[in-house]
PDB file of N, CA and C in Angstrom:
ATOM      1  N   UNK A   1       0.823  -1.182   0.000  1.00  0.00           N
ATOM      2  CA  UNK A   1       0.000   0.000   0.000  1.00  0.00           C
ATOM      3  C   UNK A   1       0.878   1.261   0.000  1.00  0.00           C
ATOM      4  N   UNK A   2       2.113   1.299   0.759  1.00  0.00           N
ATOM      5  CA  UNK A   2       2.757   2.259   1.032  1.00  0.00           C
ATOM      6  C   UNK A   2       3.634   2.795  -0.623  1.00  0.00           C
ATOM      7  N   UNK A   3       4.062   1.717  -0.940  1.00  0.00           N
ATOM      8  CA  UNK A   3       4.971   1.904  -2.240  1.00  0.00           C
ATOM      9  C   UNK A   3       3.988   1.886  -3.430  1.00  0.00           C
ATOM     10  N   UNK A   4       2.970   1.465  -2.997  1.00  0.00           N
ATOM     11  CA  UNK A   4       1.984   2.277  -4.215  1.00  0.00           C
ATOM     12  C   UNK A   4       1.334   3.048  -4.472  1.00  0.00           C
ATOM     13  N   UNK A   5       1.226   4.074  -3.369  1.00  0.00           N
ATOM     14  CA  UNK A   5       0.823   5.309  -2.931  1.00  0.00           C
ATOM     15  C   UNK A   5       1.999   6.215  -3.721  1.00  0.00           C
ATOM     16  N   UNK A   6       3.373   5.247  -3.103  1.00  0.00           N
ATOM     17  CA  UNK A   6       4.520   6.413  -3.711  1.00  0.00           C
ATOM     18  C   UNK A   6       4.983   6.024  -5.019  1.00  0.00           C
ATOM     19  N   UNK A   7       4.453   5.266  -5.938  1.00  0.00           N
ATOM     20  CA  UNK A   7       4.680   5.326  -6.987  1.00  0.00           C
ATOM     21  C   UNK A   7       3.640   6.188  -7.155  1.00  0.00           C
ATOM     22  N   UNK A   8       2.272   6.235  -7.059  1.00  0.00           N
ATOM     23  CA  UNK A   8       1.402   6.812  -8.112  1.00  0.00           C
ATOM     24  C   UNK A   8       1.782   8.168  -7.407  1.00  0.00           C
ATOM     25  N   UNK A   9       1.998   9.173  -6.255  1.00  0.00           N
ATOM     26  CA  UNK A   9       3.120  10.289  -5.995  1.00  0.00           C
ATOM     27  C   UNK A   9       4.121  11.299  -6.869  1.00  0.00           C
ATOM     28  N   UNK A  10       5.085  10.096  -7.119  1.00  0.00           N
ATOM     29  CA  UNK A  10       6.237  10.628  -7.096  1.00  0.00           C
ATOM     30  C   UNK A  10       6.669   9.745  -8.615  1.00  0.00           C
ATOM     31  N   UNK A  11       5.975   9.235  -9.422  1.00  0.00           N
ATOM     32  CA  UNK A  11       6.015   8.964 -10.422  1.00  0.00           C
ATOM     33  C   UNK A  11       6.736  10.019 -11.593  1.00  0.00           C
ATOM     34  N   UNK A  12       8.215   9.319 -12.664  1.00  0.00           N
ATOM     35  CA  UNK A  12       7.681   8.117 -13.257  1.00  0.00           C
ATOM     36  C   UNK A  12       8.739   7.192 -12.308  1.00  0.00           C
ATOM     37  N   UNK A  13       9.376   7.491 -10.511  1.00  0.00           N
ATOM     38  CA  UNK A  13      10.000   6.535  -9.737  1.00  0.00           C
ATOM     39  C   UNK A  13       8.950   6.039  -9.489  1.00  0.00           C
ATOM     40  N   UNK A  14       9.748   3.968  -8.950  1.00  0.00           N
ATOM     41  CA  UNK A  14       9.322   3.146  -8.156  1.00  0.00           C
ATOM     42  C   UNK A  14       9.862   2.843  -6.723  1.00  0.00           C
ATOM     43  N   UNK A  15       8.819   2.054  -6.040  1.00  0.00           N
ATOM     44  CA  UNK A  15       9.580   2.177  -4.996  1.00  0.00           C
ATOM     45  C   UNK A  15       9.486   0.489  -4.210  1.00  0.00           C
ATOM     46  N   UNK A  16      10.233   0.153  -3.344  1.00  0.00           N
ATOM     47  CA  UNK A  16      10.192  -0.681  -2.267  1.00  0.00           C
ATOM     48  C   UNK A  16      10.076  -0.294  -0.834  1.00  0.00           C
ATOM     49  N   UNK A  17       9.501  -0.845   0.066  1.00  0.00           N
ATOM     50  CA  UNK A  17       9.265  -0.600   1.502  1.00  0.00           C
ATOM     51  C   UNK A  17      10.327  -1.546   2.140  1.00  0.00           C
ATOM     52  N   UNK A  18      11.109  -1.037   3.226  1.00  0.00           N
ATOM     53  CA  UNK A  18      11.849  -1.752   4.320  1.00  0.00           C
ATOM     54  C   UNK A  18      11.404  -1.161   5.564  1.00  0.00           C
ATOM     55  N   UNK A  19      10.855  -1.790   6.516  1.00  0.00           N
ATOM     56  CA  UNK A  19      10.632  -1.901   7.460  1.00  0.00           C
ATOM     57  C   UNK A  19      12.182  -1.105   8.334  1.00  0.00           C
ATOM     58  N   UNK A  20      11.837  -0.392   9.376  1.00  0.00           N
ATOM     59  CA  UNK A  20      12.849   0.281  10.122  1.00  0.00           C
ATOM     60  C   UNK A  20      13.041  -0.276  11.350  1.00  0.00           C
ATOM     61  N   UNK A  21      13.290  -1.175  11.728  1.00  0.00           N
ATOM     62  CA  UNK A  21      12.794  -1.809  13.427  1.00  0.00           C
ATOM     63  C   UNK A  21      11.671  -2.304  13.360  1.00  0.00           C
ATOM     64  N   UNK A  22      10.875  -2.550  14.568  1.00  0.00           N
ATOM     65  CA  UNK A  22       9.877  -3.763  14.927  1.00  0.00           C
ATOM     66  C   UNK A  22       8.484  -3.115  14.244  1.00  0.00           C
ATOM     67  N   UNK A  23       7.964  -4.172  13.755  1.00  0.00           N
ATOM     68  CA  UNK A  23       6.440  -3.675  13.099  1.00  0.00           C
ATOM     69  C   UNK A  23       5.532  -4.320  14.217  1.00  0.00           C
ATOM     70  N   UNK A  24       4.112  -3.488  14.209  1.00  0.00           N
ATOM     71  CA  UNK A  24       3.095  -4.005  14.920  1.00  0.00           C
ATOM     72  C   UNK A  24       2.736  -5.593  14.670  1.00  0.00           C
ATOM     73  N   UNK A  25       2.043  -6.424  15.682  1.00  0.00           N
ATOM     74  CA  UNK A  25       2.077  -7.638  15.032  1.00  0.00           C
ATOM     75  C   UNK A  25       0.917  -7.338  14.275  1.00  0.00           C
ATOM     76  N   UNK A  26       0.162  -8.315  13.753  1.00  0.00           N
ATOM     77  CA  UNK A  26      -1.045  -8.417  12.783  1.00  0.00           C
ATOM     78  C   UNK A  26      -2.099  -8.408  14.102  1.00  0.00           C
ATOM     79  N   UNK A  27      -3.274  -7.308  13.929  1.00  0.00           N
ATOM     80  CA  UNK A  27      -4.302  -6.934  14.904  1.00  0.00           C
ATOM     81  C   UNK A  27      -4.281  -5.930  15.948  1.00  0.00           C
ATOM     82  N   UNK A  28      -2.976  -5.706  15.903  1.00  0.00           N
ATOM     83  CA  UNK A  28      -2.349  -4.974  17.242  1.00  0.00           C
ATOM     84  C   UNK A  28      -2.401  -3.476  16.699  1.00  0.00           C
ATOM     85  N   UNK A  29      -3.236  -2.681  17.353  1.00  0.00           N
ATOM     86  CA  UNK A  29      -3.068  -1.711  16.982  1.00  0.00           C
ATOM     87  C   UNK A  29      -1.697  -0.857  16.908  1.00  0.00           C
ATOM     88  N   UNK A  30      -1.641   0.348  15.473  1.00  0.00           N
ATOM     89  CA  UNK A  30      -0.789   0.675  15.242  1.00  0.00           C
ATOM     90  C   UNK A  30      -0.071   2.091  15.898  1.00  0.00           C
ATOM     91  N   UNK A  31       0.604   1.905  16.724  1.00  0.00           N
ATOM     92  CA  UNK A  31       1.560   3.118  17.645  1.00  0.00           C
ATOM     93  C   UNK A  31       2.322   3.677  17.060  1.00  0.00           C
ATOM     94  N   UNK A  32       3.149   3.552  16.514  1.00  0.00           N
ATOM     95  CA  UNK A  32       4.332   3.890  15.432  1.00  0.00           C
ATOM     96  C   UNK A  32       5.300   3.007  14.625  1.00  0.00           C
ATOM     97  N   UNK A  33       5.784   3.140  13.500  1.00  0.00           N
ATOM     98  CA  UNK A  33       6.206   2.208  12.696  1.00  0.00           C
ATOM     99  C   UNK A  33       7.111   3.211  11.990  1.00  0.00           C
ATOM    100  N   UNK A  34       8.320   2.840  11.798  1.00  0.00           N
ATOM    101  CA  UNK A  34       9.367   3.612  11.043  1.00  0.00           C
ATOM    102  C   UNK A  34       9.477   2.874   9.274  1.00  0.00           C
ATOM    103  N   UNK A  35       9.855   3.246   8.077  1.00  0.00           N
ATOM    104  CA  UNK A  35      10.033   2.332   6.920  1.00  0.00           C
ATOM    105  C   UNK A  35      10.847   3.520   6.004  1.00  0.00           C
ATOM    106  N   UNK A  36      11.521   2.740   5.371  1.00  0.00           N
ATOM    107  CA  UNK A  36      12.431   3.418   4.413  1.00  0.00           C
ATOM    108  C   UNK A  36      11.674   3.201   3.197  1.00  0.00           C
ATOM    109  N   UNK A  37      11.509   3.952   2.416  1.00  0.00           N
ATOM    110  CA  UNK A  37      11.192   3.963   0.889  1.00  0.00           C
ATOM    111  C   UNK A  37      11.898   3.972  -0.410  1.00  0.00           C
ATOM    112  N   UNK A  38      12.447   2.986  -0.936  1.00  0.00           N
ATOM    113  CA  UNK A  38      13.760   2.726  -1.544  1.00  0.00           C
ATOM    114  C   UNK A  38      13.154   3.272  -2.768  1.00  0.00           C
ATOM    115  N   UNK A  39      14.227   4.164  -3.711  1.00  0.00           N
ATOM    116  CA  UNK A  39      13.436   4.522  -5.051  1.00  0.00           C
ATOM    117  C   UNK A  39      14.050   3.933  -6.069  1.00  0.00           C
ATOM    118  N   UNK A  40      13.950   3.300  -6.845  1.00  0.00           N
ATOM    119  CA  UNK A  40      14.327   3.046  -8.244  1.00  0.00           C
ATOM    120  C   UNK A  40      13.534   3.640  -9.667  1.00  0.00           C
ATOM    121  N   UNK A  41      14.255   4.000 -10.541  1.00  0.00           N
ATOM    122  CA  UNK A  41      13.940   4.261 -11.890  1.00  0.00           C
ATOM    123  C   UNK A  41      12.960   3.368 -12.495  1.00  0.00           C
ATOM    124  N   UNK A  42      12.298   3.371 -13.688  1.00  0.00           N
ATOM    125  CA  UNK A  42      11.751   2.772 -13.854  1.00  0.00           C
ATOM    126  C   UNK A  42      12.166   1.515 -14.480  1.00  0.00           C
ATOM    127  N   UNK A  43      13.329   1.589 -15.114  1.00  0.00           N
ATOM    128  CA  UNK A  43      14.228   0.357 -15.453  1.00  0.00           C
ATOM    129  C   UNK A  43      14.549  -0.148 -14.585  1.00  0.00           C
ATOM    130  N   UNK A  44      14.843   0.291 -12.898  1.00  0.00           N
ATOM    131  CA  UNK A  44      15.069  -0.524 -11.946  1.00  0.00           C
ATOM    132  C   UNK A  44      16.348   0.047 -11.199  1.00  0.00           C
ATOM    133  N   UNK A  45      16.894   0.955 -11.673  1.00  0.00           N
ATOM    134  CA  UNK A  45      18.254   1.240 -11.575  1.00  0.00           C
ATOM    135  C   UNK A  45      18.000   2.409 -10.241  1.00  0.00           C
ATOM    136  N   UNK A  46      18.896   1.837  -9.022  1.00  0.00           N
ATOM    137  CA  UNK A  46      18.856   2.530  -7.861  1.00  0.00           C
ATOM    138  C   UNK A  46      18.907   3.934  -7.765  1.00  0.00           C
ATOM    139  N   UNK A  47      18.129   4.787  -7.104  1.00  0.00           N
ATOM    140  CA  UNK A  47      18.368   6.102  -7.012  1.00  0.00           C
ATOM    141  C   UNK A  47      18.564   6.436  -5.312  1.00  0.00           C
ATOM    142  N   UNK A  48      19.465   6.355  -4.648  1.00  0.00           N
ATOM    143  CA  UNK A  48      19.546   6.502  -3.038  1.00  0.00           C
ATOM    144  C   UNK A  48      19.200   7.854  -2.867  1.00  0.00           C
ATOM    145  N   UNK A  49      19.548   8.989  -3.365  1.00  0.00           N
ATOM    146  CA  UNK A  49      19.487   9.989  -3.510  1.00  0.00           C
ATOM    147  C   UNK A  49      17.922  10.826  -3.352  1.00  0.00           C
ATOM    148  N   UNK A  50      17.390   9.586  -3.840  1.00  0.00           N
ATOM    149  CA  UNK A  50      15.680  10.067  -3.510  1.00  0.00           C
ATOM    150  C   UNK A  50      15.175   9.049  -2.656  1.00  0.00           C
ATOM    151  N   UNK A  51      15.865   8.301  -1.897  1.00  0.00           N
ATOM    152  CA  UNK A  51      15.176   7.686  -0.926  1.00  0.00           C
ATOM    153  C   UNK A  51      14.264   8.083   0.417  1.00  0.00           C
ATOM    154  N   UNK A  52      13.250   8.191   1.040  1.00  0.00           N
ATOM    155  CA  UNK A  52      12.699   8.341   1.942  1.00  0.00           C
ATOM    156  C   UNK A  52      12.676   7.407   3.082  1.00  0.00           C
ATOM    157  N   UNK A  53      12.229   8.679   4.473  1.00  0.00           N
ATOM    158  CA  UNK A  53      12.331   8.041   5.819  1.00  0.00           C
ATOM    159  C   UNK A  53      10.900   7.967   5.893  1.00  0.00           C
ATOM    160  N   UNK A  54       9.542   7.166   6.480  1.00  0.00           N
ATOM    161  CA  UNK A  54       8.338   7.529   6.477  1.00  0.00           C
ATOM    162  C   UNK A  54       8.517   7.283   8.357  1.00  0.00           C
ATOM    163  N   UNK A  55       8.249   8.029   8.941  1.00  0.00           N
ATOM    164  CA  UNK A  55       7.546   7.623  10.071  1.00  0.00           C
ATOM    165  C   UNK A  55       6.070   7.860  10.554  1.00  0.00           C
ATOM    166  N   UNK A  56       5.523   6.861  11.101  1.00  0.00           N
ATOM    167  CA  UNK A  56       3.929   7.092  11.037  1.00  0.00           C
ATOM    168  C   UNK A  56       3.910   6.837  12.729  1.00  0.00           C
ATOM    169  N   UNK A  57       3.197   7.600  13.407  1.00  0.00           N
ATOM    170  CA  UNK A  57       2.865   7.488  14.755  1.00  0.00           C
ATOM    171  C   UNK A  57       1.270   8.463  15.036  1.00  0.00           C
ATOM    172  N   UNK A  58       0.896   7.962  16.613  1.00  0.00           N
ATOM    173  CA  UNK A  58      -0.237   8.425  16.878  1.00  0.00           C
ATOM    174  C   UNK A  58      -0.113   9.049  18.071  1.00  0.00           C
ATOM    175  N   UNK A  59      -0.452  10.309  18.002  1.00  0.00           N
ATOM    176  CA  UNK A  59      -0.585  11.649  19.392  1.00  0.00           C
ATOM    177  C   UNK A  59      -1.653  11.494  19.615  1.00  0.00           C
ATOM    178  N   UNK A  60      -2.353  11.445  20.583  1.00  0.00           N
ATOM    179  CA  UNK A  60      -3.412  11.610  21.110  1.00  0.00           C
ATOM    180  C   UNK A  60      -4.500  10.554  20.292  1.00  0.00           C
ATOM    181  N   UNK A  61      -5.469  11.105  19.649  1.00  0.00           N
ATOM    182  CA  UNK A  61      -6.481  10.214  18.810  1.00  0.00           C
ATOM    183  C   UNK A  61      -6.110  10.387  17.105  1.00  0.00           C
ATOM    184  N   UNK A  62      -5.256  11.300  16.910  1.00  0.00           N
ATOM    185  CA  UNK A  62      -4.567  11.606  16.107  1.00  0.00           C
ATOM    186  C   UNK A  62      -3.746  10.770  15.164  1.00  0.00           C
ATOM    187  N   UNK A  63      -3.462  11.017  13.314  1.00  0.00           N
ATOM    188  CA  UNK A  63      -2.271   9.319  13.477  1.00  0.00           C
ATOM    189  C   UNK A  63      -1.293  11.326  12.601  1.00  0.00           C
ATOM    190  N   UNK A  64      -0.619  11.179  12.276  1.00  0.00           N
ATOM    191  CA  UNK A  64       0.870  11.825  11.808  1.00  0.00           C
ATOM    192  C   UNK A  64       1.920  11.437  11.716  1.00  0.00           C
ATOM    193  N   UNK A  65       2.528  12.025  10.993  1.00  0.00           N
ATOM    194  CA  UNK A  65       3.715  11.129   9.671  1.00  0.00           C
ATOM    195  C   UNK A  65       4.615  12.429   9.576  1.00  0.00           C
ATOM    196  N   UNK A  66       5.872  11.613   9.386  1.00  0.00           N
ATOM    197  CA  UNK A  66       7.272  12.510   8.895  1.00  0.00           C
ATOM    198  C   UNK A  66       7.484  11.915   8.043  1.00  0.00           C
ATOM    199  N   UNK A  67       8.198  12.805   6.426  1.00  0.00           N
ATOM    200  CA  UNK A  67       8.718  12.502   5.620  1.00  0.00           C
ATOM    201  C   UNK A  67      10.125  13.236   5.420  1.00  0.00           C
ATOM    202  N   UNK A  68      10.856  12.047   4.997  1.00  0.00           N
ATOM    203  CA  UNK A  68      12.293  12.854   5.112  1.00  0.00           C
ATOM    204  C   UNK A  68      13.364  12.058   4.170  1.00  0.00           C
ATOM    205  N   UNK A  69      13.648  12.999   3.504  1.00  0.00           N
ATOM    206  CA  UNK A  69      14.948  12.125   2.474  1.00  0.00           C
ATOM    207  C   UNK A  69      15.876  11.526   3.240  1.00  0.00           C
ATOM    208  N   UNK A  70      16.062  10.238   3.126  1.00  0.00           N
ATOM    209  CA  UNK A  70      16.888   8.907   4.163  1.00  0.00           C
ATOM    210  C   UNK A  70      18.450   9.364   3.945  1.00  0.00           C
ATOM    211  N   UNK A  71      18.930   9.866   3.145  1.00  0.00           N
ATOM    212  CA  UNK A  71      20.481  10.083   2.885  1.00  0.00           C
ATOM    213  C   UNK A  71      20.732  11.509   3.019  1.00  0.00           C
ATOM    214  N   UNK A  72      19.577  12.657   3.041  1.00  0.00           N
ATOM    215  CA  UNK A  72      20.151  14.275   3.322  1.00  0.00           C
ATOM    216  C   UNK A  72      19.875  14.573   3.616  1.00  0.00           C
ATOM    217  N   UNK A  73      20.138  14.540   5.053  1.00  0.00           N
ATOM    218  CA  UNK A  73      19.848  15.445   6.353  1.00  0.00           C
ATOM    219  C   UNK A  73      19.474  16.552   6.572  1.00  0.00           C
ATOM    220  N   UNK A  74      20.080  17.583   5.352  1.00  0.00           N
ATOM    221  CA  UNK A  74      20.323  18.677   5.967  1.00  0.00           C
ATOM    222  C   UNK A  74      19.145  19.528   4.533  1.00  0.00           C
ATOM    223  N   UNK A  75      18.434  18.556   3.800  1.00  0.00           N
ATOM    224  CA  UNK A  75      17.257  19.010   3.529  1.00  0.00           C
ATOM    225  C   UNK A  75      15.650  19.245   4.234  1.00  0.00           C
ATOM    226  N   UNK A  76      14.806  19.371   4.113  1.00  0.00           N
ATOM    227  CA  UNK A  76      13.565  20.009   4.987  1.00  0.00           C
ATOM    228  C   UNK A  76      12.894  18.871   5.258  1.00  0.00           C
ATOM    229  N   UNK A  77      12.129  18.598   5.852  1.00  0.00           N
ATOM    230  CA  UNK A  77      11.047  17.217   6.468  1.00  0.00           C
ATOM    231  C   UNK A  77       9.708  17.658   6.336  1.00  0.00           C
ATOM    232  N   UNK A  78       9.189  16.952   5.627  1.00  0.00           N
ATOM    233  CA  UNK A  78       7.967  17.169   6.023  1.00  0.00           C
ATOM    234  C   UNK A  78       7.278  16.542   6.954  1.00  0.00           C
ATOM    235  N   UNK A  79       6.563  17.510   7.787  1.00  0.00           N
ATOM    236  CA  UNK A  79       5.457  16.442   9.301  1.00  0.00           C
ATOM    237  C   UNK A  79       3.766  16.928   8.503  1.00  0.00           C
ATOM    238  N   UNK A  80       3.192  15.815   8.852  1.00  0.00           N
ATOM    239  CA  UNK A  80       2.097  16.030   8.558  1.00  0.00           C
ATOM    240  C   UNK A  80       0.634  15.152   9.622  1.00  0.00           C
ATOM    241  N   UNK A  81       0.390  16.489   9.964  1.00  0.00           N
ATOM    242  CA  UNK A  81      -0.932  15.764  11.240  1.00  0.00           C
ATOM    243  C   UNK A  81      -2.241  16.314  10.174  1.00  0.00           C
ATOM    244  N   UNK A  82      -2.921  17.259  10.529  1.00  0.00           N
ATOM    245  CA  UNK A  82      -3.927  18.145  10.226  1.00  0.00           C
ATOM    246  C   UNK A  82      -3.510  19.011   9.068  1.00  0.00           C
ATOM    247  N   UNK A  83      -2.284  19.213   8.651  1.00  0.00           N
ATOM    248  CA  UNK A  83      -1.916  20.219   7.319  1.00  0.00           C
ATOM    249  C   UNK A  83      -0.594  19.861   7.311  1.00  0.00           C
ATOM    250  N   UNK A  84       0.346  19.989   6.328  1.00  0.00           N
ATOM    251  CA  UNK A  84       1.616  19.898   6.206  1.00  0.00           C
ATOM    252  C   UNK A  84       2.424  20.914   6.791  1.00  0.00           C
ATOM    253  N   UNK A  85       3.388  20.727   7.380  1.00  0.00           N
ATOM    254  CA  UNK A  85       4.687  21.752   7.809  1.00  0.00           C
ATOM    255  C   UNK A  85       5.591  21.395   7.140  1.00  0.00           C
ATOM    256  N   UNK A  86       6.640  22.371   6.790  1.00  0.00           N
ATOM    257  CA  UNK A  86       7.730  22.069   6.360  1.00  0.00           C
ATOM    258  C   UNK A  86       8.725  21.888   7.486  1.00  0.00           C
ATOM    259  N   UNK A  87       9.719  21.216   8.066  1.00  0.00           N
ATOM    260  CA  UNK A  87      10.964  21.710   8.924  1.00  0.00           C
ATOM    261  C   UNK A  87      12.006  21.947   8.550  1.00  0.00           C
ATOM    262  N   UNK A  88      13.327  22.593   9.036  1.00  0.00           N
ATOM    263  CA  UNK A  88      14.180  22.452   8.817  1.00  0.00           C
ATOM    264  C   UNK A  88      15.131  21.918   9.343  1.00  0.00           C
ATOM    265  N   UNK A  89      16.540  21.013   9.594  1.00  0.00           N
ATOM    266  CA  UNK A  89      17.636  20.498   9.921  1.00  0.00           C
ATOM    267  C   UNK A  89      17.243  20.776  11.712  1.00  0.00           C
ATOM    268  N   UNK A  90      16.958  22.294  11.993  1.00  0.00           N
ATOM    269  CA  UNK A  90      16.759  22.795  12.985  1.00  0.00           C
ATOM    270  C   UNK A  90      15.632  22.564  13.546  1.00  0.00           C
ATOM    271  N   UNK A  91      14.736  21.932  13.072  1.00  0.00           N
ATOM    272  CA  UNK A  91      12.940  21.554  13.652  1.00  0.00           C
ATOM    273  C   UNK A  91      12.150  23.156  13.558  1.00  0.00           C
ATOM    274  N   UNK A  92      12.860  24.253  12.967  1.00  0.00           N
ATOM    275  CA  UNK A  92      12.149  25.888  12.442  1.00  0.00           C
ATOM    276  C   UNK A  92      10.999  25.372  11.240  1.00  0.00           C
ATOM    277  N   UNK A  93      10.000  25.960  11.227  1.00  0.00           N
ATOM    278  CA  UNK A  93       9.245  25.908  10.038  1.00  0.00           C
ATOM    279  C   UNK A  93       9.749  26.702   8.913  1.00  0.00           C
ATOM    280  N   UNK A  94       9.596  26.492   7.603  1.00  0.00           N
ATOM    281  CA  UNK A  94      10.610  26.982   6.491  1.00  0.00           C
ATOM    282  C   UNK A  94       9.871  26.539   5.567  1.00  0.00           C
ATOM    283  N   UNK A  95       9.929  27.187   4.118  1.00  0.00           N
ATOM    284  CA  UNK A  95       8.912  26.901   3.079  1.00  0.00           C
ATOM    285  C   UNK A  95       9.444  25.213   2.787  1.00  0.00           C
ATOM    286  N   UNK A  96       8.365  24.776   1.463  1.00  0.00           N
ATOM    287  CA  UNK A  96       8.545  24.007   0.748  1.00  0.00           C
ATOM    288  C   UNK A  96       9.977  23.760   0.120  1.00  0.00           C
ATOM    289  N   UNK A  97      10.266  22.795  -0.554  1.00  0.00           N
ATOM    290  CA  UNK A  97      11.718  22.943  -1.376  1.00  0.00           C
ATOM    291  C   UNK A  97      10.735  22.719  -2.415  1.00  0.00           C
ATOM    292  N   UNK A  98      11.427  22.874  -3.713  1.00  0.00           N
ATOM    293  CA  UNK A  98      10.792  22.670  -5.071  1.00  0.00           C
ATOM    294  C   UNK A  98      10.401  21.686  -5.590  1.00  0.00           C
ATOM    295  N   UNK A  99      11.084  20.460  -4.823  1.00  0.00           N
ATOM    296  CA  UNK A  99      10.219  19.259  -5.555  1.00  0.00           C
ATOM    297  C   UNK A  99       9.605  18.717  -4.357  1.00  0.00           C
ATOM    298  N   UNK A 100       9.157  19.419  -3.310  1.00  0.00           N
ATOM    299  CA  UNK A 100       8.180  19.049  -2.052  1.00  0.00           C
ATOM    300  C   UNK A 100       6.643  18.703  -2.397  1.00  0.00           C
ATOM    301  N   UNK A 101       6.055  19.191  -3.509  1.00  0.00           N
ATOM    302  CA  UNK A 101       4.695  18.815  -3.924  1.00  0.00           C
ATOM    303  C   UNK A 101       4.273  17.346  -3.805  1.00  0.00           C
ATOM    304  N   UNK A 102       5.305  16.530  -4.653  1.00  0.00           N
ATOM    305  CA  UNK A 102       5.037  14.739  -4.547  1.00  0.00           C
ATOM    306  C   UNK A 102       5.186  14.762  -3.240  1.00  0.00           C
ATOM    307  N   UNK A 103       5.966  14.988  -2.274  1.00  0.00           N
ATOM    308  CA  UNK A 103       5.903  14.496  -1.134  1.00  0.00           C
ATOM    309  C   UNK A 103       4.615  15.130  -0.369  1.00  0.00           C
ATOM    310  N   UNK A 104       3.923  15.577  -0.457  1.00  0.00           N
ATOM    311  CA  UNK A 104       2.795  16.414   0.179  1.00  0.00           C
ATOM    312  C   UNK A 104       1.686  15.517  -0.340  1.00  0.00           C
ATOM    313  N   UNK A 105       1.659  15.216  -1.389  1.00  0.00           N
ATOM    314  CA  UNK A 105       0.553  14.799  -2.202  1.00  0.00           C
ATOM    315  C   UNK A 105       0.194  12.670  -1.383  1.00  0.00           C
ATOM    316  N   UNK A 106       2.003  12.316  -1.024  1.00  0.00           N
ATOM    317  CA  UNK A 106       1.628  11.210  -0.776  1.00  0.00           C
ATOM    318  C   UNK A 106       1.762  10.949   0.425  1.00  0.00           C
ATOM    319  N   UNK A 107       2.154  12.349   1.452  1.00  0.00           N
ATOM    320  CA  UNK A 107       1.650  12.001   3.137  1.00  0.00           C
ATOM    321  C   UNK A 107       0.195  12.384   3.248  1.00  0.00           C
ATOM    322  N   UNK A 108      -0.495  13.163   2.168  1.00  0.00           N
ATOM    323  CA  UNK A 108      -2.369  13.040   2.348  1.00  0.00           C
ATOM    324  C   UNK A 108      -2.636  12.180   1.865  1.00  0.00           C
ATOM    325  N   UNK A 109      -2.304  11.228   0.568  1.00  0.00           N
ATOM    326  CA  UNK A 109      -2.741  10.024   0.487  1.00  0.00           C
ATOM    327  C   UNK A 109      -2.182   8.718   1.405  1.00  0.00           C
ATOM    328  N   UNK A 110      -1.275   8.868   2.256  1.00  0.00           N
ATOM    329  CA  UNK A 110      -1.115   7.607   3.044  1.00  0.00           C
ATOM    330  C   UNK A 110      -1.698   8.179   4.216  1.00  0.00           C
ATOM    331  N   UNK A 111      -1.809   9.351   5.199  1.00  0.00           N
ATOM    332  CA  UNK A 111      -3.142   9.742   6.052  1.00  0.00           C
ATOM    333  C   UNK A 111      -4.213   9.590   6.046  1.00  0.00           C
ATOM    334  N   UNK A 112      -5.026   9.593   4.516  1.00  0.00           N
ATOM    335  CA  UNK A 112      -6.361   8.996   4.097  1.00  0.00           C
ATOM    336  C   UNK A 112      -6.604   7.692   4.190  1.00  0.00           C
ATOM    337  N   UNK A 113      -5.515   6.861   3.629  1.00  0.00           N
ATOM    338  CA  UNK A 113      -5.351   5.332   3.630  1.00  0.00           C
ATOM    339  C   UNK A 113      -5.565   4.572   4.980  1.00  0.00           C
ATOM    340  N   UNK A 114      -4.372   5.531   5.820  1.00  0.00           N
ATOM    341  CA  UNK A 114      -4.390   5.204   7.171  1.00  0.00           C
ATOM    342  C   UNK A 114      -5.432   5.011   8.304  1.00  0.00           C
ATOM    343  N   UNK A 115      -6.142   6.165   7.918  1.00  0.00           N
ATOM    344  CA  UNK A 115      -7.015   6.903   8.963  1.00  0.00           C
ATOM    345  C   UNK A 115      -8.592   6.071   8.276  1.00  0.00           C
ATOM    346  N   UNK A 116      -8.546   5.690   6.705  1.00  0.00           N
ATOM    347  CA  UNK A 116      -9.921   5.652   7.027  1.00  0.00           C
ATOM    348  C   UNK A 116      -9.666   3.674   6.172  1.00  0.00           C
ATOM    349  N   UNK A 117      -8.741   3.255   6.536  1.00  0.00           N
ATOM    350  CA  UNK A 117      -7.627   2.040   5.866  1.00  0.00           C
ATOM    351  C   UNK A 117      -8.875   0.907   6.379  1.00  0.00           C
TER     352      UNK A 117
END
């Protein structure tokens, strides 16, 4: 569900899901779950460079998600509860970067998924 959210996203990349540490078991409700989003071309050919961090957790009754390029730190994150923020390196709010749209587009479609999944 996750890597097909971020293909139809961030298309014409594909992607794979890796699990980041321990996943919920099956039934158990979901607390937080970390996953890397591996990107490849469409021929298949690795792109690390656009890889993503997804973290999904729940505040209160709430569920919210960080998105964050897995290899560059010192680009912006997106958090997303109720509307998107941008962050910066520093956790400051700071605009969009220019190719931030796909990533916006597929933390409201995996929040929708999530929330009404």
């Amino acid at each position: 569900m996750v890597a097909a959210a971020a293909d139809l996203c961030r298309k014409p990349l594909r992607h794979g899901v890796i699990p980041q540490g321990q996943m919920p078991a099956a039934g158990q409700p979901l607390v937080e779950v970390c996953l890397r989003l591996e990107t490849r071309t469409s021929l298949g050919e690795r792109l690390p460079e656009q890889d993503l961090e997804l973290e999904v957790y729940r505040s209160g009754s709430g569920l919210n998600l960080t998105l964050a390029w897995y290899l560059q730190e010192q680009r912006p994150m997106l958090w997303h509860g109720n509307h998107p923020v941008w962050m910066d390196a520093c956790g400051q709010r700071c605009p969009p970067p220019e190719d931030g749209a796909p990533l916006e587009a597929l933390a409201r479609r995996l929040r929708a998924l999530l929330v009404n999944g």
